[in-house]
Protein backbone atom coordinates (compact mmCIF):
# COMPACT_ATOMS: atom_id res chain seq x y z
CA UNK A 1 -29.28 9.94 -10.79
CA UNK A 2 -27.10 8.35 -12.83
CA UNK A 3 -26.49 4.89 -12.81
CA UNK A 4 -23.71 2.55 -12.10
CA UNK A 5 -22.80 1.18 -15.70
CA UNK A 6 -22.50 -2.89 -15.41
CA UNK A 7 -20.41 -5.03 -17.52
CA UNK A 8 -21.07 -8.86 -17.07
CA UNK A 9 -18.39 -11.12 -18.17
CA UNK A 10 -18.81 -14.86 -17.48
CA UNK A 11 -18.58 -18.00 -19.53
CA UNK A 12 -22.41 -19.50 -18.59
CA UNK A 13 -25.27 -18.08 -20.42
CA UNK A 14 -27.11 -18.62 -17.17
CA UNK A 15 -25.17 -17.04 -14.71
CA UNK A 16 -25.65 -13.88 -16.64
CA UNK A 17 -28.84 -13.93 -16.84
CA UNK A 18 -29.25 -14.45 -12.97
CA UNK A 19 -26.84 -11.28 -13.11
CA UNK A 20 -28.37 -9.11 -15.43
CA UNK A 21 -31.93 -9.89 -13.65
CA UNK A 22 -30.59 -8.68 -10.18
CA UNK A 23 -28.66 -6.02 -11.21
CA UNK A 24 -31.24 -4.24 -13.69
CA UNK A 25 -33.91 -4.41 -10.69
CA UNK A 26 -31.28 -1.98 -8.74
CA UNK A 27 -32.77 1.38 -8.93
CA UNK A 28 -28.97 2.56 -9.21
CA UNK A 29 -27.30 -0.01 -11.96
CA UNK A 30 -27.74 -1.18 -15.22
CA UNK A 31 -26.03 -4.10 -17.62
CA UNK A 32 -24.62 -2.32 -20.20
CA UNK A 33 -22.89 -5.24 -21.88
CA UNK A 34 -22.22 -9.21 -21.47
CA UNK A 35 -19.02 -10.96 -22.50
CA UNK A 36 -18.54 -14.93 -22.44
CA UNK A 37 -14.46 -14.85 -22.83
CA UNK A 38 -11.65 -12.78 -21.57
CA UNK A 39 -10.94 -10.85 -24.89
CA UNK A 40 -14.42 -10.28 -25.75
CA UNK A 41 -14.24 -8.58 -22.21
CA UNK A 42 -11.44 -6.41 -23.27
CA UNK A 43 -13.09 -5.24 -26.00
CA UNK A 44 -16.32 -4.28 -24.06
CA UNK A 45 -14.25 -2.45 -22.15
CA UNK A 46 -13.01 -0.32 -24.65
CA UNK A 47 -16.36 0.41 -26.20
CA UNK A 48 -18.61 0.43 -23.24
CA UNK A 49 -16.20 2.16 -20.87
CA UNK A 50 -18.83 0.58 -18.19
CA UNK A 51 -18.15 1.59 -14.12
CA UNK A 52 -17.64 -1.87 -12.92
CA UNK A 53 -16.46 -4.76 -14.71
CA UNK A 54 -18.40 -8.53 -13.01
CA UNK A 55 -15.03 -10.36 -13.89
CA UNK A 56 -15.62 -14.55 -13.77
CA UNK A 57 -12.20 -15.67 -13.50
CA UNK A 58 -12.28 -18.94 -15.14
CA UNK A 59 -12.81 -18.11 -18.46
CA UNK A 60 -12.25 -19.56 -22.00
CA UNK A 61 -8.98 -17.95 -23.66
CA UNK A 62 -6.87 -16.09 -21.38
CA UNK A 63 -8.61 -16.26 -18.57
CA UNK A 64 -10.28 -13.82 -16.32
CA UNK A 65 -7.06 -12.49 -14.24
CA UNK A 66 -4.81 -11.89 -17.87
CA UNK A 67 -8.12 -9.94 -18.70
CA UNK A 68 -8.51 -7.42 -15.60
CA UNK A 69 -4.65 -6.96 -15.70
CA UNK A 70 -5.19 -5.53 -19.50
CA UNK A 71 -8.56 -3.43 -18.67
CA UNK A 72 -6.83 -2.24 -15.85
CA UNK A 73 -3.97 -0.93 -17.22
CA UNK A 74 -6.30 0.38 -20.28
CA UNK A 75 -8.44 1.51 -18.83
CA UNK A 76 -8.14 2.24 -15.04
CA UNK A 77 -11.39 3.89 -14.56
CA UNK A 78 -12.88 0.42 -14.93
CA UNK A 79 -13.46 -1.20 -11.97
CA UNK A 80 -13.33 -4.98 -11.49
CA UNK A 81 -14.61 -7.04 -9.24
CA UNK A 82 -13.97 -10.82 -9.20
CA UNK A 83 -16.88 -13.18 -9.05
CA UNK A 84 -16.17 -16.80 -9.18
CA UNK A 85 -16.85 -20.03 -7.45
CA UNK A 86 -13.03 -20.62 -5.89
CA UNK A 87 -12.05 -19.59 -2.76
CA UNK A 88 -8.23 -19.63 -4.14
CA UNK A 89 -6.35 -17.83 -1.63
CA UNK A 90 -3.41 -17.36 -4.32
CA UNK A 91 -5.93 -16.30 -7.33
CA UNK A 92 -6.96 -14.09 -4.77
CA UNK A 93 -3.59 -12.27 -4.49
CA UNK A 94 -3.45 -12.76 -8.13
CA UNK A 95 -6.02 -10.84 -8.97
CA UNK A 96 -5.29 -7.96 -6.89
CA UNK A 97 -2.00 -7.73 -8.18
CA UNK A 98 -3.64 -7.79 -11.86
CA UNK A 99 -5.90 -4.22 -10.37
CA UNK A 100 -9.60 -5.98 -9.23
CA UNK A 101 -11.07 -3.96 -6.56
CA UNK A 102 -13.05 -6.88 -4.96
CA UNK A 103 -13.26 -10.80 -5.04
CA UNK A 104 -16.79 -11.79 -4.10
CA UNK A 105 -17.67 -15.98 -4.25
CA UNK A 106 -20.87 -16.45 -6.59
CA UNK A 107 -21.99 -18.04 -3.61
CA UNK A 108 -22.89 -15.32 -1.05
CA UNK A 109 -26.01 -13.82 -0.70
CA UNK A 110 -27.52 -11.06 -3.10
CA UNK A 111 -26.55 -7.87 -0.79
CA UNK A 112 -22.94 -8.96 -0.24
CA UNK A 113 -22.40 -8.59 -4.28
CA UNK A 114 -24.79 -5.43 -5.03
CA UNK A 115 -22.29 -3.91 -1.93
CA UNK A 116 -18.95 -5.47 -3.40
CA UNK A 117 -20.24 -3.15 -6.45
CA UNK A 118 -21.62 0.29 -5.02
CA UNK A 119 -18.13 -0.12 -2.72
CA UNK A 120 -16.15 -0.01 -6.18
CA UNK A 121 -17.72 2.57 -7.69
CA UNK A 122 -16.80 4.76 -4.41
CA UNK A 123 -13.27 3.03 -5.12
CA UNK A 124 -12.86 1.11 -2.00
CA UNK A 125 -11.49 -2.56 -2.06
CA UNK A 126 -13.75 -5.28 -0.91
CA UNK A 127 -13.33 -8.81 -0.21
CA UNK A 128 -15.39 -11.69 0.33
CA UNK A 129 -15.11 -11.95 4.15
CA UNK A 130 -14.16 -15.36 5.00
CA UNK A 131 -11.30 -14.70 2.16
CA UNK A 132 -10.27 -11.42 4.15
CA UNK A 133 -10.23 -13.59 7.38
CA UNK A 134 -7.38 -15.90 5.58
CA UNK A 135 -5.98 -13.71 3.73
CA UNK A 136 -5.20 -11.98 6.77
CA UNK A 137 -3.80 -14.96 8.48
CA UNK A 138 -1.43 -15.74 5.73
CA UNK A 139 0.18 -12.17 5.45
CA UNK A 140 0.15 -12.60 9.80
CA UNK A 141 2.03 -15.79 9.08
CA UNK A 142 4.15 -14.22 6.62
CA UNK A 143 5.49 -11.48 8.56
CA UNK A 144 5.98 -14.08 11.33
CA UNK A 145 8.64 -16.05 9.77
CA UNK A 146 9.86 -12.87 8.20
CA UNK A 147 10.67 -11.25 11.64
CA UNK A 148 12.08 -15.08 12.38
CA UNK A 149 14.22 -14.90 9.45
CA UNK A 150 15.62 -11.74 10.10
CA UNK A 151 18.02 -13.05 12.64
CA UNK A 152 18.31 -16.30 11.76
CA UNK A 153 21.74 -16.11 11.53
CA UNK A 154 22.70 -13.57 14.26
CA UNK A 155 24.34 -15.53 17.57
CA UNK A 156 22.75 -14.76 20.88
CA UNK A 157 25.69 -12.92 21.87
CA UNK A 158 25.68 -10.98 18.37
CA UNK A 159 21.57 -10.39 19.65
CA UNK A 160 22.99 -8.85 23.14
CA UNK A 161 25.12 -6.84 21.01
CA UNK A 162 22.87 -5.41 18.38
CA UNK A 163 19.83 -5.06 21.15
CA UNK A 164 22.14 -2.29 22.96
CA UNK A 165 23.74 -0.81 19.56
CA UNK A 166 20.08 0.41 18.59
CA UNK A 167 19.99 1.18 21.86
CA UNK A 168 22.15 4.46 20.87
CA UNK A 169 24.87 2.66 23.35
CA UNK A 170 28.45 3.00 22.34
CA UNK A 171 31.25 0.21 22.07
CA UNK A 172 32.67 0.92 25.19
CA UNK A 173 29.32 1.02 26.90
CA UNK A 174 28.08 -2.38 25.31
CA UNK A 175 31.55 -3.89 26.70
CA UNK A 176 30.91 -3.09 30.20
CA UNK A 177 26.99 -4.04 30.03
CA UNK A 178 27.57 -7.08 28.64
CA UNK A 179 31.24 -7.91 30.27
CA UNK A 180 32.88 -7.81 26.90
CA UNK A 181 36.31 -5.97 25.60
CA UNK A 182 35.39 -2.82 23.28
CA UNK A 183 37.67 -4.67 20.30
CA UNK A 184 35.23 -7.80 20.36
CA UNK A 185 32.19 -5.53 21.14
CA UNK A 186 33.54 -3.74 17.51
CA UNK A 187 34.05 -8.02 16.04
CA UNK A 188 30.53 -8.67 16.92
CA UNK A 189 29.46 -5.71 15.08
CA UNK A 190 32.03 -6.41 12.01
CA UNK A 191 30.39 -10.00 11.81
CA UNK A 192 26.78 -8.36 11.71
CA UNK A 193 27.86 -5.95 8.93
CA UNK A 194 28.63 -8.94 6.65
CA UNK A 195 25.69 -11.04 7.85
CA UNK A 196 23.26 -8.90 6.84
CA UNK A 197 25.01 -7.23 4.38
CA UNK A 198 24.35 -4.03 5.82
CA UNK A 199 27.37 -0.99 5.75
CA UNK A 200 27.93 1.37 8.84
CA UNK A 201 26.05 1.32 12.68
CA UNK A 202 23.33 3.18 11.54
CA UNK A 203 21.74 0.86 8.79
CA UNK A 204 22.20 -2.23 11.71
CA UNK A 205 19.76 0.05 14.10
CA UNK A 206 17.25 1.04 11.56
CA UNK A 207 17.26 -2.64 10.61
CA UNK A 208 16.76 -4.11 14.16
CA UNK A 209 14.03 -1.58 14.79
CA UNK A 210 11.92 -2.02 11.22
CA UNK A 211 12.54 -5.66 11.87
CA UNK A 212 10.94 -5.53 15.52
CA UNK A 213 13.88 -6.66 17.64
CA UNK A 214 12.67 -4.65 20.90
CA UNK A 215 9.84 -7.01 21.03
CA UNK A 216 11.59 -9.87 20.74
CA UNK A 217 14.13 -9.19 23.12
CA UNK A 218 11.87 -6.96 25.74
CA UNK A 219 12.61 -3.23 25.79
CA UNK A 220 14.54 -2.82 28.51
């Protein structure tokens, strides 16, 4: 069976060792290498071409998220996975964006990290779980006040209007549900055009519908 290949990079002697001690005892990994700064890490990679890369974030130089973003790009058979101290919501999202595959805290238990590892080697995405759990509420929050914003500056009446265009209804038919003349039925619409900077009847559906306005408004 071959054997997961293991690169360690973290600035404490120590850390590594506790690393390198777990991870050789694995019947399925092995340390192949151990760096102490980001560009040593980079270099590793190059030589060692190792599985997974155990990526310390804080790191002397520049730093453990400028370092994945390089191996990654390099080299995107390398896997990283983040393992640091912080539970930094936005390093987090940094270092996803720079190509790690998993953010585990050096503080959970033994089987959590040995799994954040096997899981990158299959190339699935792990994540601590309490760091899912906010993660998850801040993108929920996000697309809140996204679908808020949306309409923010659409009138009630220019709501009424929009609901029953996506609707598939025509002017005249929006004028006599809503007890309005087809011209200002046509204004409303005008005004929504340039609000949303948006071009003919069709875009202003697809937009109330990707932007959930059914829900808001019930689907009647």
């Amino acid at each position: 069976m071959n054997k997961i290949r293991i690169l360690l990079v973290d600035d404490h002697d120590i850390v590594r060792l506790g690393l390198m001690t777990l991870l050789n005892d694995q019947s399925d990994m092995k340390v192949v290498g151990e760096a102490s700064t980001a560009a040593e890490s980079i270099r590793l990679a190059e030589k060692l071409s190792p599985d997974v890369i155990l990526m310390d974030i804080r790191l002397p130089g520049e730093g453990g998220i400028d370092a994945t973003h390089q191996i990654t790009t390099r080299y995107p058979k390398c896997r990283v996975v983040m393992l640091t101290s912080f539970a930094d919501d936005e390093l987090v999202v940094r270092a996803i964006r720079a190509g790690a595959v998993g953010y585990v805290l050096k503080q959970v238990g033994n089987e959590e990290l040995l799994r954040a590892i096997r899981a990158a080697v299959r190339g699935e995405a792990l994540l601590d779980p309490s760091t899912t759990a906010r993660l998850l509420s801040r993108v929920r929050e996000a697309e809140r006040k996204a679908e808020k914003d949306a309409f923010r500056d659409i009138s009630d009446r220019e709501m009424d209007v929009l609901f029953h265009l996506a609707k598939g209804r025509t002017n005249a038919e929006i004028g006599r549900l809503l007890n309005l003349s087809e011209k200002t039925v046509g204004n409303y619409i005008g005004t929504m055009f340039d609000k949303l900077h948006l071009n003919n009847r069709i875009e202003l559906a697809a937009y109330a519908i990707e932007h959930h306005l059914f829900d808001r408004m019930g689907n009647e």
